[in-house]
C-alpha atoms as a PDB file:
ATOM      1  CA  UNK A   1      19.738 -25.114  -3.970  1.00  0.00           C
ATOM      2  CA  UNK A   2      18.310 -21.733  -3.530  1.00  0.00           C
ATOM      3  CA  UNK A   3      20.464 -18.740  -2.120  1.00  0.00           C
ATOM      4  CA  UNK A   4      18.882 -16.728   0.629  1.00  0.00           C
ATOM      5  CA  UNK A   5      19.566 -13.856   1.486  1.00  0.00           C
ATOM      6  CA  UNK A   6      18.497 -11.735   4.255  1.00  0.00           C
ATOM      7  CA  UNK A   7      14.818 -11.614   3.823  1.00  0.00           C
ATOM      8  CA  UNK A   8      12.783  -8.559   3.401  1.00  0.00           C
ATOM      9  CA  UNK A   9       9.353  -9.009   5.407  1.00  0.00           C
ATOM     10  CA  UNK A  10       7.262  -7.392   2.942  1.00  0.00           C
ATOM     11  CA  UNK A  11       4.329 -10.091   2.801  1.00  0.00           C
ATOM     12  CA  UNK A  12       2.809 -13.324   3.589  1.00  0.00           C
ATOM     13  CA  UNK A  13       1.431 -14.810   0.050  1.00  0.00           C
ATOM     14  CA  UNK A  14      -1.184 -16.061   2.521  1.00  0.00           C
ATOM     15  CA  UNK A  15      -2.926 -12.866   3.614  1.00  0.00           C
ATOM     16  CA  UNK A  16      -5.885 -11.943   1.129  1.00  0.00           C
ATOM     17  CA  UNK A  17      -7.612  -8.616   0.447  1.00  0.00           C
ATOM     18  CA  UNK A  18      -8.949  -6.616  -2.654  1.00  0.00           C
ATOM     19  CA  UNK A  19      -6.429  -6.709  -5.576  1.00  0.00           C
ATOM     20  CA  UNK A  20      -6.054  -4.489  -8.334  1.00  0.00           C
ATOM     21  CA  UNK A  21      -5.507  -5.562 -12.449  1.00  0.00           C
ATOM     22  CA  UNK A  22      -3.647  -4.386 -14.501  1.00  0.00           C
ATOM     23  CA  UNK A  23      -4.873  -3.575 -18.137  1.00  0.00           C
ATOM     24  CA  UNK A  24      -3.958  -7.016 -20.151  1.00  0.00           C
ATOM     25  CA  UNK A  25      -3.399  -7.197 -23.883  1.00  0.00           C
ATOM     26  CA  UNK A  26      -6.559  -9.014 -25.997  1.00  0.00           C
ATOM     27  CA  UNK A  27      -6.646 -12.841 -26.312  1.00  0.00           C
ATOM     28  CA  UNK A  28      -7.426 -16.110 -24.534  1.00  0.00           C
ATOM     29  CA  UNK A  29      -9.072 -14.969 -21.319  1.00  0.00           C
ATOM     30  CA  UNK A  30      -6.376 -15.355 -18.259  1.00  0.00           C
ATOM     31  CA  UNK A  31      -6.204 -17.738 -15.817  1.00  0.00           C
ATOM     32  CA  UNK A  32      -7.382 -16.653 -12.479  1.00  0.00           C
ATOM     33  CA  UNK A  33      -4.546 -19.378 -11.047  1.00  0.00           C
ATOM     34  CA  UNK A  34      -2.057 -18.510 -12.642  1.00  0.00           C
ATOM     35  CA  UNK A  35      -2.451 -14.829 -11.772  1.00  0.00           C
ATOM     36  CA  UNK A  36      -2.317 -16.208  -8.334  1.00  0.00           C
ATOM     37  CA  UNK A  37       0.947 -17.964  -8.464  1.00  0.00           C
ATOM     38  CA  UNK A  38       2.408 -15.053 -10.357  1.00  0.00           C
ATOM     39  CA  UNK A  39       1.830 -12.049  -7.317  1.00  0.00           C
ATOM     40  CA  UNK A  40       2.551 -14.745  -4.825  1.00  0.00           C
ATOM     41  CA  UNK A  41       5.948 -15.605  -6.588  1.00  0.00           C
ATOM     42  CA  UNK A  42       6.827 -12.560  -6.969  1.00  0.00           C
ATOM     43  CA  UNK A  43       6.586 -11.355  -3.393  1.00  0.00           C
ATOM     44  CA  UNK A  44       8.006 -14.207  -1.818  1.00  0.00           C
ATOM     45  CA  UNK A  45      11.580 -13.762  -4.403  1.00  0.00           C
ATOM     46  CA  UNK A  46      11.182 -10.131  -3.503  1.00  0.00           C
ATOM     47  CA  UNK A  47      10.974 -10.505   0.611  1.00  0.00           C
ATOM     48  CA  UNK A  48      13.580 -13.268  -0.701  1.00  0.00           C
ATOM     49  CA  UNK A  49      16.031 -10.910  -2.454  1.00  0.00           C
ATOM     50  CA  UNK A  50      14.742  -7.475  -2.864  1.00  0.00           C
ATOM     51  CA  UNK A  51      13.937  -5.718  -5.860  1.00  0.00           C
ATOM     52  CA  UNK A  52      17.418  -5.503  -7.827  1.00  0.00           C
ATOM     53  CA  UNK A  53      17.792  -8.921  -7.365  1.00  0.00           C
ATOM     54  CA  UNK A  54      14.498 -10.204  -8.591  1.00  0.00           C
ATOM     55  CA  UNK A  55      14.327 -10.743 -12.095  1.00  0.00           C
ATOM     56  CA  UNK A  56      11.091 -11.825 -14.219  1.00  0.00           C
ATOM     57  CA  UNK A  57      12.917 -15.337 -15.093  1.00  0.00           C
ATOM     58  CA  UNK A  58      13.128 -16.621 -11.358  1.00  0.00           C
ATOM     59  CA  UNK A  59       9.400 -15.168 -10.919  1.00  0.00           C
ATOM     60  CA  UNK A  60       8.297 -17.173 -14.338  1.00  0.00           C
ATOM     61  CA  UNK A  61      10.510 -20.144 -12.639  1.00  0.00           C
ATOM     62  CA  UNK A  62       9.071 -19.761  -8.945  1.00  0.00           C
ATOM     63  CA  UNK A  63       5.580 -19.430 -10.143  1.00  0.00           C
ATOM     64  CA  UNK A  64       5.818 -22.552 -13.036  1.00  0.00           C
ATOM     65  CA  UNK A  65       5.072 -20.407 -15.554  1.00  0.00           C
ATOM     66  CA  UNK A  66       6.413 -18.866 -18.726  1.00  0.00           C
ATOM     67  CA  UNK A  67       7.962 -15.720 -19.186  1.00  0.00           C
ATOM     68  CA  UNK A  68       5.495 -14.811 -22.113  1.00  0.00           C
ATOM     69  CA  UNK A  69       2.465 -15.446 -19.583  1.00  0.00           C
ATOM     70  CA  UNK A  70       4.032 -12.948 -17.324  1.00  0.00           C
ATOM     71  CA  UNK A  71       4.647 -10.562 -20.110  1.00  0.00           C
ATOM     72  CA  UNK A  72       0.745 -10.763 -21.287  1.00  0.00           C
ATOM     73  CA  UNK A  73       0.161  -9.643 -17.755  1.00  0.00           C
ATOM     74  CA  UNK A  74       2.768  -6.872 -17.072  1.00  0.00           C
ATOM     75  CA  UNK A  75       4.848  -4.273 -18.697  1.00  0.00           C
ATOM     76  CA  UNK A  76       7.893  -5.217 -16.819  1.00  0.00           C
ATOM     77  CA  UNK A  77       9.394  -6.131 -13.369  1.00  0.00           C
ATOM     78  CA  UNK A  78       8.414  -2.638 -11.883  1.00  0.00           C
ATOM     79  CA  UNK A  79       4.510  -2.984 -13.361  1.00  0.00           C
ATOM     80  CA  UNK A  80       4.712  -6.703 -11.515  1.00  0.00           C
ATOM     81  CA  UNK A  81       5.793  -5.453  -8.346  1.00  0.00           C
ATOM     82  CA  UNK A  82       3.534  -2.754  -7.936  1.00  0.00           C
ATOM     83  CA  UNK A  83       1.004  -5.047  -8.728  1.00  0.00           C
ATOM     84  CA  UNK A  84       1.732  -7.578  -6.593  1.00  0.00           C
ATOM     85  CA  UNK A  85       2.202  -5.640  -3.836  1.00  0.00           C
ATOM     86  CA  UNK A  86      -1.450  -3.655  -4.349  1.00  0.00           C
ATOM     87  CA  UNK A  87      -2.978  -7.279  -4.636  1.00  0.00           C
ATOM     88  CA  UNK A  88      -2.226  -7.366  -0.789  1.00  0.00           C
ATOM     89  CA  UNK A  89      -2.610  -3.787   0.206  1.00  0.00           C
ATOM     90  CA  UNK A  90      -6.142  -2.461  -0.515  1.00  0.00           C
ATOM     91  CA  UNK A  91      -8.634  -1.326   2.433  1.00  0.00           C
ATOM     92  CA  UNK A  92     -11.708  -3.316   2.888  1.00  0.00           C
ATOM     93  CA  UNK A  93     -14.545  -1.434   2.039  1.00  0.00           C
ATOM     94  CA  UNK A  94     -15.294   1.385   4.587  1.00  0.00           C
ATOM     95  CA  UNK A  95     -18.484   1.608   6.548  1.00  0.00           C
ATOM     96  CA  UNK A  96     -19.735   4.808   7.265  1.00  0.00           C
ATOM     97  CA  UNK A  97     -19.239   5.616  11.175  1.00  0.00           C
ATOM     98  CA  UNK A  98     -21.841   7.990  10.720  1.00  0.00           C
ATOM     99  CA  UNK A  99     -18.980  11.126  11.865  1.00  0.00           C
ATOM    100  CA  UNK A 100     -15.747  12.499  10.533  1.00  0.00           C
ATOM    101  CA  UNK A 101     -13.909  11.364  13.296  1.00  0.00           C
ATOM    102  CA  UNK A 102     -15.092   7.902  13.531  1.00  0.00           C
ATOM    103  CA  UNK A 103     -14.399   7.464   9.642  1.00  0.00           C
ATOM    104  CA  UNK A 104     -10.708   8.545   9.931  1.00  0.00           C
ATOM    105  CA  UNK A 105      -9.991   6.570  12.840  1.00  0.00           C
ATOM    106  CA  UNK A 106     -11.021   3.325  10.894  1.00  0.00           C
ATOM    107  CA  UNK A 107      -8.725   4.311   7.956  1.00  0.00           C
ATOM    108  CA  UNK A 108      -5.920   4.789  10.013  1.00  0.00           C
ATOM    109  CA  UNK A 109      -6.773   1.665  11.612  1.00  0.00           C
ATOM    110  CA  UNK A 110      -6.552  -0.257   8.561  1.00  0.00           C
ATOM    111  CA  UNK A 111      -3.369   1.459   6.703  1.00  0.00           C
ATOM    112  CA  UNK A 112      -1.897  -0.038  10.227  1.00  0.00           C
ATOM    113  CA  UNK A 113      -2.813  -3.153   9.381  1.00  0.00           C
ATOM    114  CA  UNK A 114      -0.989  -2.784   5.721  1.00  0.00           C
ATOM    115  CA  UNK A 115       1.750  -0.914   7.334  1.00  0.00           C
ATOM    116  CA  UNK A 116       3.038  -3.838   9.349  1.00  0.00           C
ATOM    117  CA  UNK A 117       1.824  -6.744   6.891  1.00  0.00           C
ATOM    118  CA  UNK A 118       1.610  -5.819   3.238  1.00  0.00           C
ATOM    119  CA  UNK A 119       2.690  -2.624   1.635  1.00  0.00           C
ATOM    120  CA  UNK A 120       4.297  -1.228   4.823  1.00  0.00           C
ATOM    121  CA  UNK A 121       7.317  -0.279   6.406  1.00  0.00           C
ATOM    122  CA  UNK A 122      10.143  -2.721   4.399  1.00  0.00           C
ATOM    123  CA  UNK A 123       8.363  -1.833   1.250  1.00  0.00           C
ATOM    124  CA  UNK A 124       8.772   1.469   1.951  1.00  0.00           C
ATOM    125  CA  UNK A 125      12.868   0.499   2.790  1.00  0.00           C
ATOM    126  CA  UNK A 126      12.859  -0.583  -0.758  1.00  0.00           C
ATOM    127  CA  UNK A 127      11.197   2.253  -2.388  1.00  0.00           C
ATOM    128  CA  UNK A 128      13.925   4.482  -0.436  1.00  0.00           C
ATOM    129  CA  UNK A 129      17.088   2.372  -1.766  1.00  0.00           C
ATOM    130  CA  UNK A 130      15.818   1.425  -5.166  1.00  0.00           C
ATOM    131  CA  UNK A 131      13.780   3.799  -6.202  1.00  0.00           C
ATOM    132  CA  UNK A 132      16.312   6.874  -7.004  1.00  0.00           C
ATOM    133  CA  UNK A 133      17.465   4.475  -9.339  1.00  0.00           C
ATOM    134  CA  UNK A 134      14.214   2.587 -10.792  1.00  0.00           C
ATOM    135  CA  UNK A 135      12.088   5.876 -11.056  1.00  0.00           C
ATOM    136  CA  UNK A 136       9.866   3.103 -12.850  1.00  0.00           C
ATOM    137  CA  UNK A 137       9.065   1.266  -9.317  1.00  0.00           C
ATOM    138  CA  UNK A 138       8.689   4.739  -7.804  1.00  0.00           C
ATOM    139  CA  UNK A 139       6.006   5.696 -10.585  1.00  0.00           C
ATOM    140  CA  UNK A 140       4.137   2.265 -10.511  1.00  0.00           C
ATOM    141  CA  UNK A 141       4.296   1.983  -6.392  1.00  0.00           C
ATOM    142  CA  UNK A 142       2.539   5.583  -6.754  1.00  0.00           C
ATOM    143  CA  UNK A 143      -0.074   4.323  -9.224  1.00  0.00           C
ATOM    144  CA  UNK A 144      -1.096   1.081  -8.151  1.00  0.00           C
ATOM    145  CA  UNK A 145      -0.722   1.131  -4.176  1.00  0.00           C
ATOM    146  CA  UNK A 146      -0.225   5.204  -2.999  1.00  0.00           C
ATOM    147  CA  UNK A 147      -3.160   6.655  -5.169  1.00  0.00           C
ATOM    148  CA  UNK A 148      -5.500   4.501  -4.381  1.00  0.00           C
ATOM    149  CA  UNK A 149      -4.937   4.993  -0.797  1.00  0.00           C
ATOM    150  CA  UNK A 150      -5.032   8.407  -1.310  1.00  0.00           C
ATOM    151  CA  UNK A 151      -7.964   8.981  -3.117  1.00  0.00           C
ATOM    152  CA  UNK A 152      -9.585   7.154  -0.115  1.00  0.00           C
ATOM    153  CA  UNK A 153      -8.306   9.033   2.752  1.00  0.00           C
ATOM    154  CA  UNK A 154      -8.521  12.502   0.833  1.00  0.00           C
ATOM    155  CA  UNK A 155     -12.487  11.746  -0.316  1.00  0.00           C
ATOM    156  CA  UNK A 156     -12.972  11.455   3.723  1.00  0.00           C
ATOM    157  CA  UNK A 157     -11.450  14.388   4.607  1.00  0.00           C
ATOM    158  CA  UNK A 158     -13.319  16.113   2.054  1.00  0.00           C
ATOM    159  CA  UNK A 159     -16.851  14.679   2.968  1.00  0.00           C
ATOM    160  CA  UNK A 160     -15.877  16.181   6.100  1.00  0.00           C
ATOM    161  CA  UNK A 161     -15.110  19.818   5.067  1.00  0.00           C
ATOM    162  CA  UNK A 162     -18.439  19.148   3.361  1.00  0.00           C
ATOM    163  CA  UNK A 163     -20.067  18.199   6.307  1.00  0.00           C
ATOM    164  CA  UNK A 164     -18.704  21.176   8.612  1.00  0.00           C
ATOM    165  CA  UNK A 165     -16.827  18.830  10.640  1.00  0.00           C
ATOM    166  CA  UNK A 166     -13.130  20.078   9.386  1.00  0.00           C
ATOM    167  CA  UNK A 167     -12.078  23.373   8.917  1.00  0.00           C
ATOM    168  CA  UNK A 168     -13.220  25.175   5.774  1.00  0.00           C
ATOM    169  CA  UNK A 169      -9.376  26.056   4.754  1.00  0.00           C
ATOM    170  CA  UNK A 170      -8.282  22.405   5.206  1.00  0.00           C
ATOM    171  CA  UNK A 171      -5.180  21.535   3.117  1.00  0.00           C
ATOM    172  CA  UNK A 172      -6.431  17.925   2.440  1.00  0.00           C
ATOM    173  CA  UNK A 173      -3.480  16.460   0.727  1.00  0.00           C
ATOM    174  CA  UNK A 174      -1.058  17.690   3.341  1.00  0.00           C
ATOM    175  CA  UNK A 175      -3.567  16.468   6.050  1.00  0.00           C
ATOM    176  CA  UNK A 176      -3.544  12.927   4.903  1.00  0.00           C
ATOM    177  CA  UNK A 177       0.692  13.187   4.479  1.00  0.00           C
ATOM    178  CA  UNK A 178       0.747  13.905   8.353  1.00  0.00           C
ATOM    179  CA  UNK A 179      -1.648  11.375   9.473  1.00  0.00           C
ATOM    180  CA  UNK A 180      -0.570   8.513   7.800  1.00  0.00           C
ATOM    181  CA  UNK A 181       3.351   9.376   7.431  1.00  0.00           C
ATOM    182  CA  UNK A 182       3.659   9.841  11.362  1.00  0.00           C
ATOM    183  CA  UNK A 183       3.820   5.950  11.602  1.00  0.00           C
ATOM    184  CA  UNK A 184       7.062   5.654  10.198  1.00  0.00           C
ATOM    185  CA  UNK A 185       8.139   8.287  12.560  1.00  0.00           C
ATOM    186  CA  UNK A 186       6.594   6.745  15.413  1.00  0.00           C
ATOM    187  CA  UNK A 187       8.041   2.976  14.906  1.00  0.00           C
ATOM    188  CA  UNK A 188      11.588   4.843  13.948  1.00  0.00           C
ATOM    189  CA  UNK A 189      11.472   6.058  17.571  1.00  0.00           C
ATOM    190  CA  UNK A 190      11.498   2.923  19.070  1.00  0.00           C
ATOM    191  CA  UNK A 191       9.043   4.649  21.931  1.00  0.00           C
ATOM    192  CA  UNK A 192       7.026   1.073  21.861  1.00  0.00           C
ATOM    193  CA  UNK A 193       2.598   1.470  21.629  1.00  0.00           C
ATOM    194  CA  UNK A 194       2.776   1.386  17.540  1.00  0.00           C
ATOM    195  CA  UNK A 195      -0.459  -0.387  18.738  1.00  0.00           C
ATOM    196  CA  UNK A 196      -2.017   2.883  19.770  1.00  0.00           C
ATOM    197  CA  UNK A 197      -1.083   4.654  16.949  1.00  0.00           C
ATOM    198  CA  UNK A 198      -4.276   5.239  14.955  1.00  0.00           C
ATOM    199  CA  UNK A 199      -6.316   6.493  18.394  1.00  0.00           C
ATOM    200  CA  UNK A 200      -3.156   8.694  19.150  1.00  0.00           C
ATOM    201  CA  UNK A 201      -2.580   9.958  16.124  1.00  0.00           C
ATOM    202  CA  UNK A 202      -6.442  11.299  15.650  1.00  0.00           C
ATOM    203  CA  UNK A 203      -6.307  12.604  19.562  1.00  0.00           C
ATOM    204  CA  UNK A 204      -3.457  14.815  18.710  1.00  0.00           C
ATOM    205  CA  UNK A 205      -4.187  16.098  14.962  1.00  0.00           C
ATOM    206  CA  UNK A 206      -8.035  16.173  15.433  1.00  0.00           C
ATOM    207  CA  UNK A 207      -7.974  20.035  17.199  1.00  0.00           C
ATOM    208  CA  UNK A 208      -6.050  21.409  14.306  1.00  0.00           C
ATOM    209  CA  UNK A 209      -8.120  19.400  11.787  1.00  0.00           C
ATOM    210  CA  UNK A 210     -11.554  19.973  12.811  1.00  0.00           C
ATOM    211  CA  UNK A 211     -14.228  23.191  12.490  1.00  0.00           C
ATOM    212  CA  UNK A 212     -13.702  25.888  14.774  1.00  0.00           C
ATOM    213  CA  UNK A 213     -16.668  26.363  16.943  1.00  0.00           C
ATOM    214  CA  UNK A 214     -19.714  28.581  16.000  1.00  0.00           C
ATOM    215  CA  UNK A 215     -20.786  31.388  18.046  1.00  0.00           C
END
């Protein structure tokens, strides 16, 4: 019989979006199943027992697979978390709202959606506990499931410096910190309306981020 422990919330194997690859070594082309029972094994032993717990032989046992077909796959347990976790936390693809505005309100819409299903706030417990002392899950969090979501938010923002919609100084990177790292601030406060976040968020930040007016 399984020990539980107190379960870390991180993901339900069952939601679906874009996933990312990892590069795999040459061979016999890999199996798009077991892939599949690989990420979800891993995140359900890892909302199971958190990272320091979790080791690749109760994935490889969870999944029904062998350790060397996890090893093809992934460097090590911190390559396989990332990964699994990124498997659940990319954006859809972004339509174009035809303003500024209207784009950054749908990307903070959907990082909501990852920051209270996938890659949200008890991943980012985990990062805070584990990572000082697995800098390798701190590097391959960053890789696979911050950058991406970076380079998304920041190519928005600067389309819309571009544009003339922002300010021509705009300090992009710092921009996307505050609008996206206010959620954890906001559900930390227990003030309730996490709902409202993303039209909130943009109703307060949008006077300092946007073009001052022409004469």
């Amino acid at each position: 019989m399984k020990h539980r422990s107190r379960e870390l919330d991180i993901l339900d194997p069952r939601e679906t979006s874009g996933r990312q690859t990892p590069e795999v070594a040459r061979g016999r082309p890999r199996s798009a199943s077991a892939d599949r029972l690989i990420l979800d094994a891993t995140l359900t032993l890892l909302r199971r027992h958190g990272y320091l717990r979790l080791s690749i032989d109760q994935i490889a046992q969870e999944a029904g697979v062998g350790r060397a077909t996890i090893y093809r796959r992934y460097r090590g347990k911190a390559d396989l978390v990332a990964s699994a976790v990124a498997s659940r936390a990319g954006f859809l693809d972004q339509p174009d709202t035809g303003t500024t505005r209207g784009d950054l309100l749908w990307l903070l819409q959907q990082a909501q959606e990852k920051y209270d299903s996938a890659a949200g706030l008890p991943m980012a417990g985990v990062l805070l506990i584990d990572g000082p002392h697995n800098p390798e899950l701190l590097q391959a969090f960053r890789q696979r499931v911050l950058g991406p979501r970076r380079v998304r938010f920041e190519s928005v923002l600067r389309r819309g410096v571009e544009r003339g919609d922002l300010r021509p100084d705009l300090d992009v990177s710092a921009a996307m910190d505050v609008l996206t790292g206010s959620y954890y601030a906001r559900w930390l406060s227990g003030r309730g309306g996490v709902e409202r976040w993303p039209e909130e968020t943009l109703e307060l930040l949008w006077p300092a981020l946007k073009a001052p007016e022409r004469d």
